[in-house]
N, C-alpha and C. Protein backbone atom coordinates (compact mmCIF):
# COMPACT_ATOMS: atom_id res chain seq x y z
N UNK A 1 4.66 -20.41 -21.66
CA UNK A 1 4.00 -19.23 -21.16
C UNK A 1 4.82 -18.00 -21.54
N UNK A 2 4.16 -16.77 -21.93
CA UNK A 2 4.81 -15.68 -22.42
C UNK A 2 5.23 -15.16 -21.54
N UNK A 3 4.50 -15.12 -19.86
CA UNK A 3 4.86 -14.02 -19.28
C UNK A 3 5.26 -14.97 -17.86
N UNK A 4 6.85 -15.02 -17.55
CA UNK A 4 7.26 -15.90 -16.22
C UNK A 4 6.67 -15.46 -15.09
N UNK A 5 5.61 -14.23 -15.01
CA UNK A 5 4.95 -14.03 -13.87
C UNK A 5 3.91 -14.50 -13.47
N UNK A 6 3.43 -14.98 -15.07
CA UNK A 6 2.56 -16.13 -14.73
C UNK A 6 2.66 -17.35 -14.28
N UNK A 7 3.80 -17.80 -14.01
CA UNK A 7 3.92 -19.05 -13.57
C UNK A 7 4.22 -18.90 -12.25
N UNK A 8 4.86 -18.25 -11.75
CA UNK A 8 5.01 -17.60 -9.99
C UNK A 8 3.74 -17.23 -9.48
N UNK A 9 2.77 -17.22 -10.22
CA UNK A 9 1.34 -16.67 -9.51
C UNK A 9 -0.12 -17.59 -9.21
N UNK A 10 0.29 -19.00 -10.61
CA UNK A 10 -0.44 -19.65 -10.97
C UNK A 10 -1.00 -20.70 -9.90
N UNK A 11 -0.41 -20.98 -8.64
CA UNK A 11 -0.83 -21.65 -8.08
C UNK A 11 -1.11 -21.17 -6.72
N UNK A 12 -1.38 -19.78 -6.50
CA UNK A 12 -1.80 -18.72 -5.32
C UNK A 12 -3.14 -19.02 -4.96
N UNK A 13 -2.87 -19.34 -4.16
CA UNK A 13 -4.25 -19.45 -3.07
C UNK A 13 -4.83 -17.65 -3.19
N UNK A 14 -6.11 -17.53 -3.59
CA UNK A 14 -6.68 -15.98 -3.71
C UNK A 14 -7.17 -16.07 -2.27
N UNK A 15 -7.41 -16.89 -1.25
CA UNK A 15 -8.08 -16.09 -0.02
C UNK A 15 -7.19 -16.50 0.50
N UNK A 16 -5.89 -16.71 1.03
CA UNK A 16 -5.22 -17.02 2.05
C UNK A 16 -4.37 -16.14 2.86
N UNK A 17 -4.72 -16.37 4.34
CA UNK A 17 -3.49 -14.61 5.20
C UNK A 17 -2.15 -15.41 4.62
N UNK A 18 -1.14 -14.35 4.99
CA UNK A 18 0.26 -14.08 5.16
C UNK A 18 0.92 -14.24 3.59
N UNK A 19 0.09 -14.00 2.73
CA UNK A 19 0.60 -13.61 0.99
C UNK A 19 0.48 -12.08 0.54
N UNK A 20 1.51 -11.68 0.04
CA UNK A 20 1.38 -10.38 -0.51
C UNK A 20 1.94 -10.77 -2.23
N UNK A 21 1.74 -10.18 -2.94
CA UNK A 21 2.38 -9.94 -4.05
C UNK A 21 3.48 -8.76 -4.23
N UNK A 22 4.73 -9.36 -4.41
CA UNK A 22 5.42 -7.98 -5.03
C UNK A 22 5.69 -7.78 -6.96
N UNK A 23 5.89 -6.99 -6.85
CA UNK A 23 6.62 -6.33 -8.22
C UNK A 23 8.13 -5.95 -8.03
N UNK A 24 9.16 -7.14 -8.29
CA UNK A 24 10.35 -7.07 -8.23
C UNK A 24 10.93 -6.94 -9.85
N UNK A 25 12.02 -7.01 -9.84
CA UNK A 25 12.67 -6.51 -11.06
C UNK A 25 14.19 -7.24 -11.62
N UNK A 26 14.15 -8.20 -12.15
CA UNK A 26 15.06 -9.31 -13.01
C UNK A 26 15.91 -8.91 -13.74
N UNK A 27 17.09 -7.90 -13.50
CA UNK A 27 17.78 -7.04 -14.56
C UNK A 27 16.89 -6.39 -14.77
N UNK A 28 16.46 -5.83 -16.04
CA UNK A 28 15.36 -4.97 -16.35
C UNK A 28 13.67 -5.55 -16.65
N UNK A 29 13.95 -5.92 -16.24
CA UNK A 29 12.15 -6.56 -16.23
C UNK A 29 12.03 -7.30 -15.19
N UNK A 30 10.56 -6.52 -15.05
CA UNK A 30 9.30 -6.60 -13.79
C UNK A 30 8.90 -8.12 -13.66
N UNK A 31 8.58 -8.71 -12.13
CA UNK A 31 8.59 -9.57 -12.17
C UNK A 31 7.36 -9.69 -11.27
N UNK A 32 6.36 -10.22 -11.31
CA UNK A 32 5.70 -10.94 -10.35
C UNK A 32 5.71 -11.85 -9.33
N UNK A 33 5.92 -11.51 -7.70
CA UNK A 33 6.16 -12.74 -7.18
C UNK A 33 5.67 -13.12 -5.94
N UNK A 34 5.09 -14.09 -5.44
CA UNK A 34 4.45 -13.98 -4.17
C UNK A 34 5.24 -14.49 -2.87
N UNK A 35 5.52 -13.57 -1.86
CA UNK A 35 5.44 -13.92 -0.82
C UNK A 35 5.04 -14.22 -0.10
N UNK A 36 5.59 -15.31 0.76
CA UNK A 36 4.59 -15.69 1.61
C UNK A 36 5.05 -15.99 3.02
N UNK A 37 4.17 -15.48 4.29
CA UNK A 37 4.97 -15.98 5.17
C UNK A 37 3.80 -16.66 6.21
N UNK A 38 4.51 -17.48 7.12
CA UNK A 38 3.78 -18.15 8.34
C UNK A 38 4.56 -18.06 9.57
N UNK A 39 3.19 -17.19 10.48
CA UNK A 39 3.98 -16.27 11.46
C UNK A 39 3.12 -17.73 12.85
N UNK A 40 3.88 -18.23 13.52
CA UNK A 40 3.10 -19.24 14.90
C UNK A 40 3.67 -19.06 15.85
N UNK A 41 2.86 -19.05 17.16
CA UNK A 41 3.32 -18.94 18.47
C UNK A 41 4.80 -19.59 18.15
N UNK A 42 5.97 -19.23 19.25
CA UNK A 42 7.19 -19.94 19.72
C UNK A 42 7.02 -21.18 20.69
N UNK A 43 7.42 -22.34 20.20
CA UNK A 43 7.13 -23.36 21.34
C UNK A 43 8.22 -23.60 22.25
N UNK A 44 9.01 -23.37 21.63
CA UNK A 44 10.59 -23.90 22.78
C UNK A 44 11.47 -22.46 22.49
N UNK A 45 11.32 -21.69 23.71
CA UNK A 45 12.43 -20.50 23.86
C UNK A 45 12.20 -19.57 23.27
N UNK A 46 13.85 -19.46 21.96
CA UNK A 46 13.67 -18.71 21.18
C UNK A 46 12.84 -19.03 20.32
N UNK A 47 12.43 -17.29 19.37
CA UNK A 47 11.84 -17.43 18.19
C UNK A 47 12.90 -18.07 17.19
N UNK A 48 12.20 -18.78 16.28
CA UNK A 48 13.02 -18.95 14.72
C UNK A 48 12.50 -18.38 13.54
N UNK A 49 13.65 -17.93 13.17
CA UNK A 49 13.16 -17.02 11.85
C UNK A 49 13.90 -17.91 10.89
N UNK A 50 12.96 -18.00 9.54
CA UNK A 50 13.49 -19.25 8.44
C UNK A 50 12.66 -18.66 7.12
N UNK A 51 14.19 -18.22 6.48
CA UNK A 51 13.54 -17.30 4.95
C UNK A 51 14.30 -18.29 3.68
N UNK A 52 13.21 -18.52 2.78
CA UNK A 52 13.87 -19.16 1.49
C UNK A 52 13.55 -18.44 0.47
N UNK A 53 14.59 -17.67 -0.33
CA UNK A 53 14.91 -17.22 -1.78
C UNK A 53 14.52 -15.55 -0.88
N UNK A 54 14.98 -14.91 0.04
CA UNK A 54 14.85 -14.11 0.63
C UNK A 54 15.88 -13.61 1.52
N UNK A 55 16.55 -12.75 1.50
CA UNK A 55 17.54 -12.60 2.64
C UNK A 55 17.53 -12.63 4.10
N UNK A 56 18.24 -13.61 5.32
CA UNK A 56 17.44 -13.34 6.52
C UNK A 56 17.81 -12.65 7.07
N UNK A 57 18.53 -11.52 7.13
CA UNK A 57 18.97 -10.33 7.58
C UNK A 57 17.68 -9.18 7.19
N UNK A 58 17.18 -9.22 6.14
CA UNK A 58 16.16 -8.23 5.25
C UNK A 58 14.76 -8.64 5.89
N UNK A 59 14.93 -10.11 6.18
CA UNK A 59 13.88 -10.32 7.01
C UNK A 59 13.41 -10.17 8.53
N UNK A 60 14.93 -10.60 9.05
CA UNK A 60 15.05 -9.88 10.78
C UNK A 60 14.91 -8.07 10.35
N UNK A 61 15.55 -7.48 9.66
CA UNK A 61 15.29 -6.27 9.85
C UNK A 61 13.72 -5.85 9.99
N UNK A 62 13.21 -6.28 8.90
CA UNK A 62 11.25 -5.88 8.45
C UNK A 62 11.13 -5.72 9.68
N UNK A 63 10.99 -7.53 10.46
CA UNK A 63 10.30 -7.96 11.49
C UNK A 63 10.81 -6.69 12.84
N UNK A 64 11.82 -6.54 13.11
CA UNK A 64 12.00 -5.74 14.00
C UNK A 64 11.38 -4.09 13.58
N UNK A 65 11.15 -4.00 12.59
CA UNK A 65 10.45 -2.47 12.53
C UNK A 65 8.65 -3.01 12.14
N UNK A 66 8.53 -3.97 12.09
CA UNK A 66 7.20 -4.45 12.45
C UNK A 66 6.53 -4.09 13.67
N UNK A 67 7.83 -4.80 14.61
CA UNK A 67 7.63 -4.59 16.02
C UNK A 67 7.00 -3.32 16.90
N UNK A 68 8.56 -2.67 16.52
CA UNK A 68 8.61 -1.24 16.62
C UNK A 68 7.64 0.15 16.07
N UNK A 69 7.51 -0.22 14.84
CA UNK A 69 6.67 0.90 13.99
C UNK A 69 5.04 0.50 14.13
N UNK A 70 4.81 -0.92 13.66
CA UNK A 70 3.56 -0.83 13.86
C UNK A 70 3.18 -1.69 14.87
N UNK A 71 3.30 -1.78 15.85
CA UNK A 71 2.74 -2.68 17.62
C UNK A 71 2.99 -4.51 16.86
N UNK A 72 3.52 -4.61 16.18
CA UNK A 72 3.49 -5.95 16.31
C UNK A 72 4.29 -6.55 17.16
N UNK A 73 3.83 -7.65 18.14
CA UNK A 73 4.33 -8.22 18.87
C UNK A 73 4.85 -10.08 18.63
N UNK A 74 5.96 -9.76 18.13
CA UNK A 74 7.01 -10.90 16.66
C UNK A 74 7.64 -11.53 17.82
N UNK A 75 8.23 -11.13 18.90
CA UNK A 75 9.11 -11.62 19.97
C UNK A 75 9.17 -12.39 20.46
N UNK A 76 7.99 -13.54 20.86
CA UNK A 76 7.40 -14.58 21.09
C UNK A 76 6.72 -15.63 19.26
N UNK A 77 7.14 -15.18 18.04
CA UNK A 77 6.66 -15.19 16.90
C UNK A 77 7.60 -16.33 16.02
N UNK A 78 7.40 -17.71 16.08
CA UNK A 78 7.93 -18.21 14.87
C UNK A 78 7.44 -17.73 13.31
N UNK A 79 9.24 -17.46 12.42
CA UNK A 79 8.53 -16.93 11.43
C UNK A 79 8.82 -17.71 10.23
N UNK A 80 8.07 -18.01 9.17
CA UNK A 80 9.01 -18.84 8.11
C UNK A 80 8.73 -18.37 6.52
N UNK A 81 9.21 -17.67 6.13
CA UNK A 81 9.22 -16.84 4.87
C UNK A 81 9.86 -17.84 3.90
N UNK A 82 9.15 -17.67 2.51
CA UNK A 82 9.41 -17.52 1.45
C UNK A 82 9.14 -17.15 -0.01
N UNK A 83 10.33 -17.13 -0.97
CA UNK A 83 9.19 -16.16 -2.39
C UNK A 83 8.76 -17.77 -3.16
N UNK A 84 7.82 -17.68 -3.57
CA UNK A 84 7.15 -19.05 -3.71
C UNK A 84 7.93 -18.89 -5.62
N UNK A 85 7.79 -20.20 -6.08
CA UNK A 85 8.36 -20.84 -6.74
C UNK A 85 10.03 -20.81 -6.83
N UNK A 86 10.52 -20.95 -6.05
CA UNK A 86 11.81 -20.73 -5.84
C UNK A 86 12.86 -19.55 -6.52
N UNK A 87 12.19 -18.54 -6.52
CA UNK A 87 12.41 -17.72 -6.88
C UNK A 87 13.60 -16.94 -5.55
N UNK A 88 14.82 -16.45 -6.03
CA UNK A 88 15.35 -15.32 -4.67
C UNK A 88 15.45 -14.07 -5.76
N UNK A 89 14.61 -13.44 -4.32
CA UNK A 89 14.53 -11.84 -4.17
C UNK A 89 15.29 -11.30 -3.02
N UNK A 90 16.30 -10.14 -3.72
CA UNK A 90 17.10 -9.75 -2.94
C UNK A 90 17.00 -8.01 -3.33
N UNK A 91 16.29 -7.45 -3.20
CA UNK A 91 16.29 -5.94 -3.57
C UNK A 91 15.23 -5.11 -2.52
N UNK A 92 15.47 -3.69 -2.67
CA UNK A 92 15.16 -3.11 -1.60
C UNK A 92 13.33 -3.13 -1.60
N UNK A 93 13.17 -3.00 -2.79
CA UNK A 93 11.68 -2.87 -3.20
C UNK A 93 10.73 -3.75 -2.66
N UNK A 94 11.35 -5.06 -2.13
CA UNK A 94 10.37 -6.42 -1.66
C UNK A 94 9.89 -5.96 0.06
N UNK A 95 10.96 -5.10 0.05
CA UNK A 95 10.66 -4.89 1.97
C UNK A 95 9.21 -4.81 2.18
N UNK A 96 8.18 -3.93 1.44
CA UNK A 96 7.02 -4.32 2.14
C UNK A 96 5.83 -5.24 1.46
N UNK A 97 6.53 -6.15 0.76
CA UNK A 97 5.51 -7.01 0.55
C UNK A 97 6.20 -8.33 1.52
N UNK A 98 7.17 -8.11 1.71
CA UNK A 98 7.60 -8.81 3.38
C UNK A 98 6.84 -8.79 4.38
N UNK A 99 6.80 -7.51 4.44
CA UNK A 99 5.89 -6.99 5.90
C UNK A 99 4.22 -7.07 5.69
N UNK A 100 3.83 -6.84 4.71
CA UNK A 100 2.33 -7.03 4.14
C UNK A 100 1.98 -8.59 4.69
N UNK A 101 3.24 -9.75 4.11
CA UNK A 101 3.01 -10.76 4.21
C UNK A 101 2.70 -11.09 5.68
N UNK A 102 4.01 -10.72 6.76
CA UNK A 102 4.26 -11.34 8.08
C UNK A 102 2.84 -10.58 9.00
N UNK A 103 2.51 -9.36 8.57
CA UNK A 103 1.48 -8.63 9.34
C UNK A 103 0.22 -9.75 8.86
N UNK A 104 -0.05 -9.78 7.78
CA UNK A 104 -1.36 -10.64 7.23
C UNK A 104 -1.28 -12.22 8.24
N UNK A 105 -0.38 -12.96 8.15
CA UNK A 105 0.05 -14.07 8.88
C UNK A 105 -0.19 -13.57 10.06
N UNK A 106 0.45 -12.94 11.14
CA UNK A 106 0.91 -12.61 12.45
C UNK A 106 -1.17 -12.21 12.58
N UNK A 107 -1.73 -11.78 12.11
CA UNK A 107 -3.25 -10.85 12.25
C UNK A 107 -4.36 -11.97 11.79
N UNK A 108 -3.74 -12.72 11.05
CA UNK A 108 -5.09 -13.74 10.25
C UNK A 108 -5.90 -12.82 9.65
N UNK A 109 -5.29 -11.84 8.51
CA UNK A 109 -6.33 -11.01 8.11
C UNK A 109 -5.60 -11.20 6.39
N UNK A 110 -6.15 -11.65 5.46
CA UNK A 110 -6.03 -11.63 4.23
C UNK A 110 -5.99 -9.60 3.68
N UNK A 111 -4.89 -10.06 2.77
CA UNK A 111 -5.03 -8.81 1.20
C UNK A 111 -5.83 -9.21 1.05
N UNK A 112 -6.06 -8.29 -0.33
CA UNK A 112 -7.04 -8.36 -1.38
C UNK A 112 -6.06 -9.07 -2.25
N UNK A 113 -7.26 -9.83 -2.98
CA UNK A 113 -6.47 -10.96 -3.99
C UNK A 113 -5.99 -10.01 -5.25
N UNK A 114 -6.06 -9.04 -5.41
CA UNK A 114 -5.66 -8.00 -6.58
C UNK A 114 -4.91 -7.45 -6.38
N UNK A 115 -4.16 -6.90 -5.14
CA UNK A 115 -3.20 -6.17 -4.35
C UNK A 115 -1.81 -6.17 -4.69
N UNK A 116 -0.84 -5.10 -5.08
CA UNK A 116 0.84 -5.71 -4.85
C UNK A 116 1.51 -4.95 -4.45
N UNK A 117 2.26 -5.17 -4.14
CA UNK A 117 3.06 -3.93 -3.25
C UNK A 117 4.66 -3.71 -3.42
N UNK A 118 5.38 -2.52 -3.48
CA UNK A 118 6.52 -2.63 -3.90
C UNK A 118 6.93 -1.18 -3.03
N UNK A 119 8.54 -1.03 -2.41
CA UNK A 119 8.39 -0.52 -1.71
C UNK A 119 9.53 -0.89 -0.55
N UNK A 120 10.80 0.08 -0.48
CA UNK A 120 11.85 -0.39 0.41
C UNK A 120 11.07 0.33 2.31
N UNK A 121 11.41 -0.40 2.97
CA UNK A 121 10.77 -0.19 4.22
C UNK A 121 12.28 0.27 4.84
N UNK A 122 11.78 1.59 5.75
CA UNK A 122 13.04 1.96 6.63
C UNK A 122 13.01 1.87 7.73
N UNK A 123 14.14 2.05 8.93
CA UNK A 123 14.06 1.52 10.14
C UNK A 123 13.29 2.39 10.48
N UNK A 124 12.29 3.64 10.35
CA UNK A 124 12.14 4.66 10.95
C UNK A 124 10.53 4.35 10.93
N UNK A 125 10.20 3.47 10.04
CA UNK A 125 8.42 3.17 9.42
C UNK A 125 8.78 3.68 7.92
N UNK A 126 9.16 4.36 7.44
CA UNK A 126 8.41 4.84 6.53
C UNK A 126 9.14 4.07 4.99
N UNK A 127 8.34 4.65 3.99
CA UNK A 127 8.54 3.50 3.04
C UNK A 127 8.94 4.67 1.87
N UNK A 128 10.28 3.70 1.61
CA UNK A 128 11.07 4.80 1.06
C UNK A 128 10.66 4.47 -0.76
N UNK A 129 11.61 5.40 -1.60
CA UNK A 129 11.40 5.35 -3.34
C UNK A 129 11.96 4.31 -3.66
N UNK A 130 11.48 3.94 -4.64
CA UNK A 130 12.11 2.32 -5.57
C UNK A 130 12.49 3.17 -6.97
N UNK A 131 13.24 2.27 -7.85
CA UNK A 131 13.54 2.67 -9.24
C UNK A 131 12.57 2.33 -9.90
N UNK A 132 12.54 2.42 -11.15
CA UNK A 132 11.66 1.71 -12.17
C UNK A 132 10.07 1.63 -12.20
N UNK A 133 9.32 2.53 -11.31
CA UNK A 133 8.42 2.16 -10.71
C UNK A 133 7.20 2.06 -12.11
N UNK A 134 7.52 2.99 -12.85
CA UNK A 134 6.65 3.12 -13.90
C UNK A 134 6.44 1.77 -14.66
N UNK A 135 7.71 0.56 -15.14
CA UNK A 135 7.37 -0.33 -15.38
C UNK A 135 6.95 -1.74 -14.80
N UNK A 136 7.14 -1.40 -13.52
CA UNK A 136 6.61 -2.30 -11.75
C UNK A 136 5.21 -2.16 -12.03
N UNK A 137 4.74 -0.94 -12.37
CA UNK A 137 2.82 -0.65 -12.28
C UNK A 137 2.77 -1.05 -13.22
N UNK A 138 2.78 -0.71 -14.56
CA UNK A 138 2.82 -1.31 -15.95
C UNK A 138 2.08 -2.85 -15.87
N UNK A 139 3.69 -3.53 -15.46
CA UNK A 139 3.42 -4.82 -15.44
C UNK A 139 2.15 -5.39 -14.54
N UNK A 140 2.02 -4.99 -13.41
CA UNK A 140 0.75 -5.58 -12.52
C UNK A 140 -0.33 -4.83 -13.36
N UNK A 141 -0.47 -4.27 -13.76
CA UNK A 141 -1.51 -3.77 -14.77
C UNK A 141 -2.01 -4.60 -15.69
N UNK A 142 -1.21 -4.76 -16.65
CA UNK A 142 -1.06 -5.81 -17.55
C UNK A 142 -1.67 -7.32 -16.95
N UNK A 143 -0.99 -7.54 -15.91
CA UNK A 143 -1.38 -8.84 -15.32
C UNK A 143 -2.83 -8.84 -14.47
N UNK A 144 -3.74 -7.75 -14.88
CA UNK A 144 -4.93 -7.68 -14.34
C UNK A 144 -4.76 -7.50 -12.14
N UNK A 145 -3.83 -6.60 -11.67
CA UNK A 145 -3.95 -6.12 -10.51
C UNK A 145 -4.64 -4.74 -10.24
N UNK A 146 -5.78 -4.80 -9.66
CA UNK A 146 -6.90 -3.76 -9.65
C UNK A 146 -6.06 -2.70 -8.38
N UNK A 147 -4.66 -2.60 -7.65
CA UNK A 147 -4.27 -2.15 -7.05
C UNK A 147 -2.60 -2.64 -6.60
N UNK A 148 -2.24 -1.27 -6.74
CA UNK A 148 -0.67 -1.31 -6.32
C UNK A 148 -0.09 -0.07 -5.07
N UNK A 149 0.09 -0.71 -4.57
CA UNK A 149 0.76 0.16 -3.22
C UNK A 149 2.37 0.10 -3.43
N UNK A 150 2.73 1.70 -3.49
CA UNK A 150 4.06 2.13 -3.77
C UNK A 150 4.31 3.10 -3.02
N UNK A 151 5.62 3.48 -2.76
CA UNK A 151 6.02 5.03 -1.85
C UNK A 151 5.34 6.32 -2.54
N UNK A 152 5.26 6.51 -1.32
CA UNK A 152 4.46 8.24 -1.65
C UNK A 152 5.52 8.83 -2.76
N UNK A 153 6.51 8.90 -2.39
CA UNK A 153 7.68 9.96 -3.08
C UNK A 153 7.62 9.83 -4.48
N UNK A 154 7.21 8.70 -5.04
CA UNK A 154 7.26 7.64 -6.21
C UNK A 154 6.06 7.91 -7.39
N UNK A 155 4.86 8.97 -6.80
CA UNK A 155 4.10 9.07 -7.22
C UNK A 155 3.82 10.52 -8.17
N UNK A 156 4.88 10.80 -8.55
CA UNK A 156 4.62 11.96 -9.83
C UNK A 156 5.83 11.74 -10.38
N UNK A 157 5.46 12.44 -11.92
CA UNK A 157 6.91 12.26 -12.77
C UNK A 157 6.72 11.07 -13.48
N UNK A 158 5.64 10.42 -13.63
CA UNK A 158 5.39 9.26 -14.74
C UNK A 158 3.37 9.49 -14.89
N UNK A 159 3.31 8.76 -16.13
CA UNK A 159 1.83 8.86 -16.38
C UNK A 159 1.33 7.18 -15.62
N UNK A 160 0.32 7.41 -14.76
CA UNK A 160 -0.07 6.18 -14.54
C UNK A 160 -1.06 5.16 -15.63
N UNK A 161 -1.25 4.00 -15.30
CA UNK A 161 -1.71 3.47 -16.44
C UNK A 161 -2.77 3.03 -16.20
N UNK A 162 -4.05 3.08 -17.34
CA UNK A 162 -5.25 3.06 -16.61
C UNK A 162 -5.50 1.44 -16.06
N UNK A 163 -6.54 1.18 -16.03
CA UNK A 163 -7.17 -0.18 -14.69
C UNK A 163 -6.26 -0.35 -13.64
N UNK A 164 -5.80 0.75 -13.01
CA UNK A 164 -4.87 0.04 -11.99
C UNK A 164 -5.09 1.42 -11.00
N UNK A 165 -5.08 1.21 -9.52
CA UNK A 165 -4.92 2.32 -8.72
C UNK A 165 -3.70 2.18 -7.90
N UNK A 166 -3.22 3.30 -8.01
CA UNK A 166 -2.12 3.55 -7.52
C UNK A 166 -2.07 4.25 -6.30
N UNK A 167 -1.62 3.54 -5.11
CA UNK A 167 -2.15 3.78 -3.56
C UNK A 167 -0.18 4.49 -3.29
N UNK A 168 -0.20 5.74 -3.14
CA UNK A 168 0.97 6.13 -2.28
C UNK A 168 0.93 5.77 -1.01
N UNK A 169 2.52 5.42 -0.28
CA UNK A 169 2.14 5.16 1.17
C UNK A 169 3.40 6.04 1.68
N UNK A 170 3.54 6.53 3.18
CA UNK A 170 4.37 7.01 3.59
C UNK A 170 5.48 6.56 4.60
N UNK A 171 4.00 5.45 5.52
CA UNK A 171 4.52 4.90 6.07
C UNK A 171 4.56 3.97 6.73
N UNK A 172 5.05 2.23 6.54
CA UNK A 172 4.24 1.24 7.00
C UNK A 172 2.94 1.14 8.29
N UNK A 173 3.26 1.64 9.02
CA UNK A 173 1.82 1.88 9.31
C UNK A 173 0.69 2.08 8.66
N UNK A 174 0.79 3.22 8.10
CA UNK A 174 -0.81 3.40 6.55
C UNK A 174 -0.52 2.42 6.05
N UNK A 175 0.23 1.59 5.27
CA UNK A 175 0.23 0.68 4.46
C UNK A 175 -0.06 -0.26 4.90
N UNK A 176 -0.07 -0.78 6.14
CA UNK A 176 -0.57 -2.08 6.87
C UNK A 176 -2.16 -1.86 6.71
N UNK A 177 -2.63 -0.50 7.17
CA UNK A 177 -4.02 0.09 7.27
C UNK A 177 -4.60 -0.12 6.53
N UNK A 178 -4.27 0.20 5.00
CA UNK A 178 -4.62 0.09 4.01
C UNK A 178 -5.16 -1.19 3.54
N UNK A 179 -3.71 -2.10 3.70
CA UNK A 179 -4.13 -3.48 3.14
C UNK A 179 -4.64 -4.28 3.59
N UNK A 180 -4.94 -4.47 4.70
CA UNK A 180 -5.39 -5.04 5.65
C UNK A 180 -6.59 -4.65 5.83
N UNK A 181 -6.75 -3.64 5.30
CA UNK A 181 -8.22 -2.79 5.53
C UNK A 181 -8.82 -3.00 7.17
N UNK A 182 -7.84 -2.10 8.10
CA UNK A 182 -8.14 -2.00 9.36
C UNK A 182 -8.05 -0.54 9.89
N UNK A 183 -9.05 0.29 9.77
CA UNK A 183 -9.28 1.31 10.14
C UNK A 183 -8.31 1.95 11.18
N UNK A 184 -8.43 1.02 12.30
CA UNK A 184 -7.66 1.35 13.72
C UNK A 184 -6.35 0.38 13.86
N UNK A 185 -5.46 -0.52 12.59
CA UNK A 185 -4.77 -0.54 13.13
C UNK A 185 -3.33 -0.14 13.78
């Protein structure tokens, strides 16, 4: 296969909650990769949080500004993350296709199967600038994604590329809104 993002993608369930796609970055090249998480009631006590090829610090953080920023209620929430084909992602940019994922899981509400998202999440909600962004869109372009959600800040100072829409966000809240396509949540 020419393009290793095709093989991280190839066996994605297109209607399933708690998957987001990100656009991460391998040294210098864009990578395709899906996250995925499964958010279930707590049966005994504490919650457990359980991340593979993902940091679980990056992941307790999301989840607690999940909490906080957009009403999710994680506290009572087994969570179990990972980037599917054994792939580890460790960069700031995955933060909200983390949160795309655990909100989709935690809601039972599917993305759109075309969707990707890239995008460092801050403790405050809002979703801060990534590097490289011009060849992050590029690539989901290329790979036929009819939509990419990136930081607002991120959005001038490069030419965008056509078949692809480019959704600024400010602040996980809108971006949950967005993808989730929930008016009120």
């Amino acid at each position: 296969m020419a393009n290793p993002s095709e093989i991280f993608l190839e066996e994605r369930l297109k209607d399933a909650t708690g998957s987001a796609i990100v656009v991460s970055m391998e040294g210098t090249r864009p990578i395709l990769v899906e996250v995925q998480a499964l958010v279930t009631p707590t049966v005994f006590g504490n919650a457990k949080r359980t991340a593979s090829g993902l940091d679980h610090n990056r992941v307790s953080l999301i989840m607690a500004v999940l909490e906080k920023r957009a009403s999710l209620m994680l506290q009572n929430q087994d969570a179990y993350l990972k980037a599917a084909g054994g792939v580890k992602l460790d960069e700031p940019a995955i933060d909200l296709a983390i949160a795309v994922s655990v909100a989709s899981s935690y809601r039972d509400q599917q993305t759109r199967p075309s969707d990707c998202f890239v995008g460092e999440v801050g403790l405050t909600g809002e979703i801060r600038r990534v590097n490289r962004i011009e060849s992050r869109v590029s690539e989901a372009a290329k790979l036929g994604f009819k939509r990419i959600f990136i930081p607002k800040n991120n959005l001038q100072g490069w030419d965008i590329p056509t078949g692809i829409e480019v959704i600024g966000v400010a602040t996980l809240k809108e971006a949950l809104q967005l993808a989730l396509q929930q008016p009120n949540y």
